[in-house]
Structure formats: C-alpha cells, structure tokens
N, C-alpha and C. Protein backbone atom coordinates (compact mmCIF):
# COMPACT_ATOMS: atom_id res chain seq x y z
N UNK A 1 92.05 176.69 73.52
CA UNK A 1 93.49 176.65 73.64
C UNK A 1 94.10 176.61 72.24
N UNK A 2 95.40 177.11 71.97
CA UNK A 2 96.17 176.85 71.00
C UNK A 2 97.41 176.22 71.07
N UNK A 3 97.38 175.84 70.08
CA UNK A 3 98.76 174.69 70.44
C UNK A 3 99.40 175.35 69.75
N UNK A 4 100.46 175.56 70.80
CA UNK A 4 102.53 176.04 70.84
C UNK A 4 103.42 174.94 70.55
N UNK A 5 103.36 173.77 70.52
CA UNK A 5 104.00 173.61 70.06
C UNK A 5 104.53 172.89 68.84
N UNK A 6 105.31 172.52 68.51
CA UNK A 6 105.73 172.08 67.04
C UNK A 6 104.82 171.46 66.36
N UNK A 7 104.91 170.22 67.10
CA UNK A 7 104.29 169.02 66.65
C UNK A 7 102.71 168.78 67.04
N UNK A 8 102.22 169.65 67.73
CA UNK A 8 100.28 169.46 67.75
C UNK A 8 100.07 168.58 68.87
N UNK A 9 99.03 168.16 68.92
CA UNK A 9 98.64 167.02 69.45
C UNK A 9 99.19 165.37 68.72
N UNK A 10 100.29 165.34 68.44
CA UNK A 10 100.25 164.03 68.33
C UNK A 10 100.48 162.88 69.42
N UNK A 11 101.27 161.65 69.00
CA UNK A 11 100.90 161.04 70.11
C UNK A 11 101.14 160.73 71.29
N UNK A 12 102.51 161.60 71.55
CA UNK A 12 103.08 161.52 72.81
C UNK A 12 101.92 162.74 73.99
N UNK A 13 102.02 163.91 72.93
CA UNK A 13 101.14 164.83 73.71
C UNK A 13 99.54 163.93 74.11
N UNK A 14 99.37 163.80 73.25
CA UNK A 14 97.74 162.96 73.41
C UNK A 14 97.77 162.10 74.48
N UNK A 15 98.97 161.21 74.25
CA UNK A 15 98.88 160.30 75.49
C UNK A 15 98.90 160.62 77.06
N UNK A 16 99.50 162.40 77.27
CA UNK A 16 99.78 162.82 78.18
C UNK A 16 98.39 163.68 78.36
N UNK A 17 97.54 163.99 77.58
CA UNK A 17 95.66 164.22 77.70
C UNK A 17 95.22 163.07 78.46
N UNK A 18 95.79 161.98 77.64
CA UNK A 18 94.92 160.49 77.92
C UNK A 18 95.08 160.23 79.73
N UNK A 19 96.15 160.47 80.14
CA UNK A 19 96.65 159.95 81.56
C UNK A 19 95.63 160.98 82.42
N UNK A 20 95.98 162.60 81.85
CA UNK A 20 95.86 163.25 82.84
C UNK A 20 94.17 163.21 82.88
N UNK A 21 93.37 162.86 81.64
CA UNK A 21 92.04 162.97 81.99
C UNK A 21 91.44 161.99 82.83
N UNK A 22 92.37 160.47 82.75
CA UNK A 22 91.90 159.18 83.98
C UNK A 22 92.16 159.71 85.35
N UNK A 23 92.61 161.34 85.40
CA UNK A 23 92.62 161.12 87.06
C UNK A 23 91.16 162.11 87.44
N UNK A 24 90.88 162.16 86.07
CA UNK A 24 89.18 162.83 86.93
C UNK A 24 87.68 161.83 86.56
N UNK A 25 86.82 161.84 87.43
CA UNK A 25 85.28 161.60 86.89
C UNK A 25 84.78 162.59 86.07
N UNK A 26 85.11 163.78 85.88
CA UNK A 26 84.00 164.02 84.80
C UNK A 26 84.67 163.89 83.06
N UNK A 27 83.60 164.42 82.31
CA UNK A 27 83.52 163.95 80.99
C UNK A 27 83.99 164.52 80.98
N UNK A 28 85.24 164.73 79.47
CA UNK A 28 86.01 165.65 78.95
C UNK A 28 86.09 165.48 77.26
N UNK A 29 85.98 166.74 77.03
CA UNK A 29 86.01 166.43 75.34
C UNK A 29 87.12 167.56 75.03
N UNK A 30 87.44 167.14 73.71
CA UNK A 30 88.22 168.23 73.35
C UNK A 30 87.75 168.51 71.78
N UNK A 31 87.46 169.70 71.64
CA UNK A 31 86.59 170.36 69.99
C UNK A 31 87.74 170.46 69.13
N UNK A 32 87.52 170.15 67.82
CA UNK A 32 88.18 171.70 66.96
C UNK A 32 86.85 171.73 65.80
N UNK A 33 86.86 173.03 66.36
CA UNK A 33 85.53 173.56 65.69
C UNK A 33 85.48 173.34 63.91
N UNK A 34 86.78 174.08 63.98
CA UNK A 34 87.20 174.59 62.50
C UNK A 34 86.39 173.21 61.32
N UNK A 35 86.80 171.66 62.37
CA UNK A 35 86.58 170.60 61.30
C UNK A 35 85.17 170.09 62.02
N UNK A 36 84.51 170.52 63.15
CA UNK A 36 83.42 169.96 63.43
C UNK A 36 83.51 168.77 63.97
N UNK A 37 84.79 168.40 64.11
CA UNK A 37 85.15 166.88 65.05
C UNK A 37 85.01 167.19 66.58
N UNK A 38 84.68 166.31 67.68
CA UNK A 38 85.04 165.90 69.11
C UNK A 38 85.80 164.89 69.45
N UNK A 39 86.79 165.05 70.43
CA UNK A 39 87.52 163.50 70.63
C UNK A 39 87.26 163.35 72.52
N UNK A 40 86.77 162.45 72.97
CA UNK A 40 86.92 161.78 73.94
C UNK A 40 88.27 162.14 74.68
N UNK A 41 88.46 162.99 75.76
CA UNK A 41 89.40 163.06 76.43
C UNK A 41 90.84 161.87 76.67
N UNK A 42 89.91 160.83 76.75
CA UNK A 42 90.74 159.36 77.29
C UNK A 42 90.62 158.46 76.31
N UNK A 43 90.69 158.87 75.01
CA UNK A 43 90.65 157.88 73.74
C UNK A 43 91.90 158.79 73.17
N UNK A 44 92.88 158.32 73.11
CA UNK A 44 94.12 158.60 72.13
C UNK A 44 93.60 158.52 70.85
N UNK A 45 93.06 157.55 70.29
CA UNK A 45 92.47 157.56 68.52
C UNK A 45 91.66 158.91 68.62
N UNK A 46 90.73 159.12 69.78
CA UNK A 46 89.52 160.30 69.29
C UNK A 46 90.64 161.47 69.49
N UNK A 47 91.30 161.76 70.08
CA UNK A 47 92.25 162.91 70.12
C UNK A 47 93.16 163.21 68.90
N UNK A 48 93.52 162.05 68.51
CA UNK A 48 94.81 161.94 67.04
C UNK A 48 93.86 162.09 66.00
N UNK A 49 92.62 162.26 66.11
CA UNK A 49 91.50 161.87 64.98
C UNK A 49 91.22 163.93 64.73
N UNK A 50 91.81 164.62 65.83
CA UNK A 50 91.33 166.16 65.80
C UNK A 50 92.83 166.30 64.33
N UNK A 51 93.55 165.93 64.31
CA UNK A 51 94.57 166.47 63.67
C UNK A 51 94.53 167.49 64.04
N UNK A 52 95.14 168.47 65.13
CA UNK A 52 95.36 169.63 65.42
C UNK A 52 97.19 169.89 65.47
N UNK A 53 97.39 170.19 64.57
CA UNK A 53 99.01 170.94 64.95
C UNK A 53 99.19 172.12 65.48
N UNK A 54 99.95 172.51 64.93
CA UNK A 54 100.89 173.71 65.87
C UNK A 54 99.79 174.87 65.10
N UNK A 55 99.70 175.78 66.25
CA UNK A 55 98.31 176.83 65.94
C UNK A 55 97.17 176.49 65.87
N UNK A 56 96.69 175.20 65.90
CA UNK A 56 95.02 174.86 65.69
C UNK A 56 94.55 175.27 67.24
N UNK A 57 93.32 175.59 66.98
CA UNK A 57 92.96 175.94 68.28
C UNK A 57 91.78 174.66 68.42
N UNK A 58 91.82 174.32 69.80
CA UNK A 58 90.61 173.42 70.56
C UNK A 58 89.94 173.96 71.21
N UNK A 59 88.83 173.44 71.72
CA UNK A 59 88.17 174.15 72.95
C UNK A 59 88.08 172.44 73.94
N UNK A 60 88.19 173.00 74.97
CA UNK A 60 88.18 171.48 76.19
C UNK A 60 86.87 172.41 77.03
N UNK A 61 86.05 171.08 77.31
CA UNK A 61 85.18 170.71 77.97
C UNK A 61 84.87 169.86 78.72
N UNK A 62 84.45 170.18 80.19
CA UNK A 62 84.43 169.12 80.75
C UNK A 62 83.16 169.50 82.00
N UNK A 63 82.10 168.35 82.49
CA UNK A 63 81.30 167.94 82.71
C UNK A 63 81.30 167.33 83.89
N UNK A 64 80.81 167.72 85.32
CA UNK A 64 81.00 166.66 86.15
C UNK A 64 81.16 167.30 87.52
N UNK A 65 81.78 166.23 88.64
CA UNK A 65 82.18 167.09 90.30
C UNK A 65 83.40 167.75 89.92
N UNK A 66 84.56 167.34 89.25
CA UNK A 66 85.68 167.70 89.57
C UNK A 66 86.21 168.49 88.08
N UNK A 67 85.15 168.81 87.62
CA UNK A 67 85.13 169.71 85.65
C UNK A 67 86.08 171.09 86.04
N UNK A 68 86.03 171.34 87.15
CA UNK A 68 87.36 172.86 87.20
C UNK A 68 88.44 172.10 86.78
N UNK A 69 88.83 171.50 88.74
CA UNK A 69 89.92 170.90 88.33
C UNK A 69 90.41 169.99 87.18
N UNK A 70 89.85 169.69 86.40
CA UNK A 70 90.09 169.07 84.87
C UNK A 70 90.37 169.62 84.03
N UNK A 71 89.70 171.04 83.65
CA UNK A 71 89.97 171.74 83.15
C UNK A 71 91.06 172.55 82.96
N UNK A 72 91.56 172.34 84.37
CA UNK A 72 92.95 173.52 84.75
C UNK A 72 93.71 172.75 84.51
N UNK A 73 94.14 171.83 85.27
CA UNK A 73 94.93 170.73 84.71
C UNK A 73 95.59 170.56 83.46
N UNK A 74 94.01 169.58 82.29
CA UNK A 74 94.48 169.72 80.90
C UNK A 74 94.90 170.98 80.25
N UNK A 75 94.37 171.98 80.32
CA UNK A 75 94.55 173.00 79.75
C UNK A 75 96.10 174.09 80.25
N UNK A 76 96.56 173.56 81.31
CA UNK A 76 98.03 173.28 81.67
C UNK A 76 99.10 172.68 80.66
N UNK A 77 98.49 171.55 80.65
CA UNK A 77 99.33 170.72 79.57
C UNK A 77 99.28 171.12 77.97
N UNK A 78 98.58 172.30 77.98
CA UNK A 78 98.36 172.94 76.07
C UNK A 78 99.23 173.88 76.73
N UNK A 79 98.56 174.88 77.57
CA UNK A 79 99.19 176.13 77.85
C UNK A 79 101.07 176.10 77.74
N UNK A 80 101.81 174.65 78.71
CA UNK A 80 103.18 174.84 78.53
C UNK A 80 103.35 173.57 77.18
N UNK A 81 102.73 173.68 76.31
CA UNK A 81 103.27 173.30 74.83
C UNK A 81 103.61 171.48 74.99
N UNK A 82 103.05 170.89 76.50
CA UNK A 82 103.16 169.46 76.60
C UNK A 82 104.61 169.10 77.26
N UNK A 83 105.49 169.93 77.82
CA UNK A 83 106.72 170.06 78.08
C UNK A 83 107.82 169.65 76.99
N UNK A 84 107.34 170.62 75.66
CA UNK A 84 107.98 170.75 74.19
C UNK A 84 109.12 172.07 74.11
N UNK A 85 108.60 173.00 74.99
CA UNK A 85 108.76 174.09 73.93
C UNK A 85 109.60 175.02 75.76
C-alpha cells in the first residue's frame, strides 16, 4: 500500500490500524521494506517506529483464520487515506 495521505502513518492513523487489527485473531504486520523495519499491527510504537509518510509504501501481512478479512479491512483504511483526504 501507499500512503495518500498528508501526514503518513502517524498517530491518529496508527491508532485507527491499532483498533481495527484487535478485531481479528490473526497476526498482522506491517513492512516498509525500503528501511527493513516490521511493526506489530496492534502496537502503535511498532507502527510510529515505520516512519512512513505520505508516499512510503508498506506491505501488510497477515497470518491466521480470519488473514483475508484483515487484510481487506486494514488495507481499506490506507486505500481511503485514514478518512484524511
């Protein structure tokens, strides 16, 4: 995914990762390759720790029974810019 909007993942967006990944069991990570970091879906620090702004791209991963629906979901919340933009 790439982030649209302004401000990246900081911490309002992150926090809205953080919620939406407690409504699944499986694992979820989110990459940015570029720096070789992973952050924990449901850790706000491991997410704010990607420094990803506006244009960084992530990759989300997720692991488990319900890894579609997780996937679609979070990747919802990049796709419309976190309800930013």
């Amino acid at each position: 995914m790439t982030l649209i909007n302004d401000l990246g993942l900081h911490a309002r967006a992150a926090a809205q990762v953080v919620r939406e990944a407690a409504k699944y069991s499986s694992r979820i990570t989110i990459s940015r390759e570029d720096r070789g970091v992973h952050a924990d879906a449901r850790s706000i620090l491991d997410i704010l720790y990607l420094a990803a702004g506006l244009g960084k791209e992530v990759l989300i991963h997720a692991e488990g029974d319900d890894a579609e629906a997780a996937l679609s979901s979070i990747s919802d919340l990049f796709a419309h810019g976190f309800g930013e933009i």
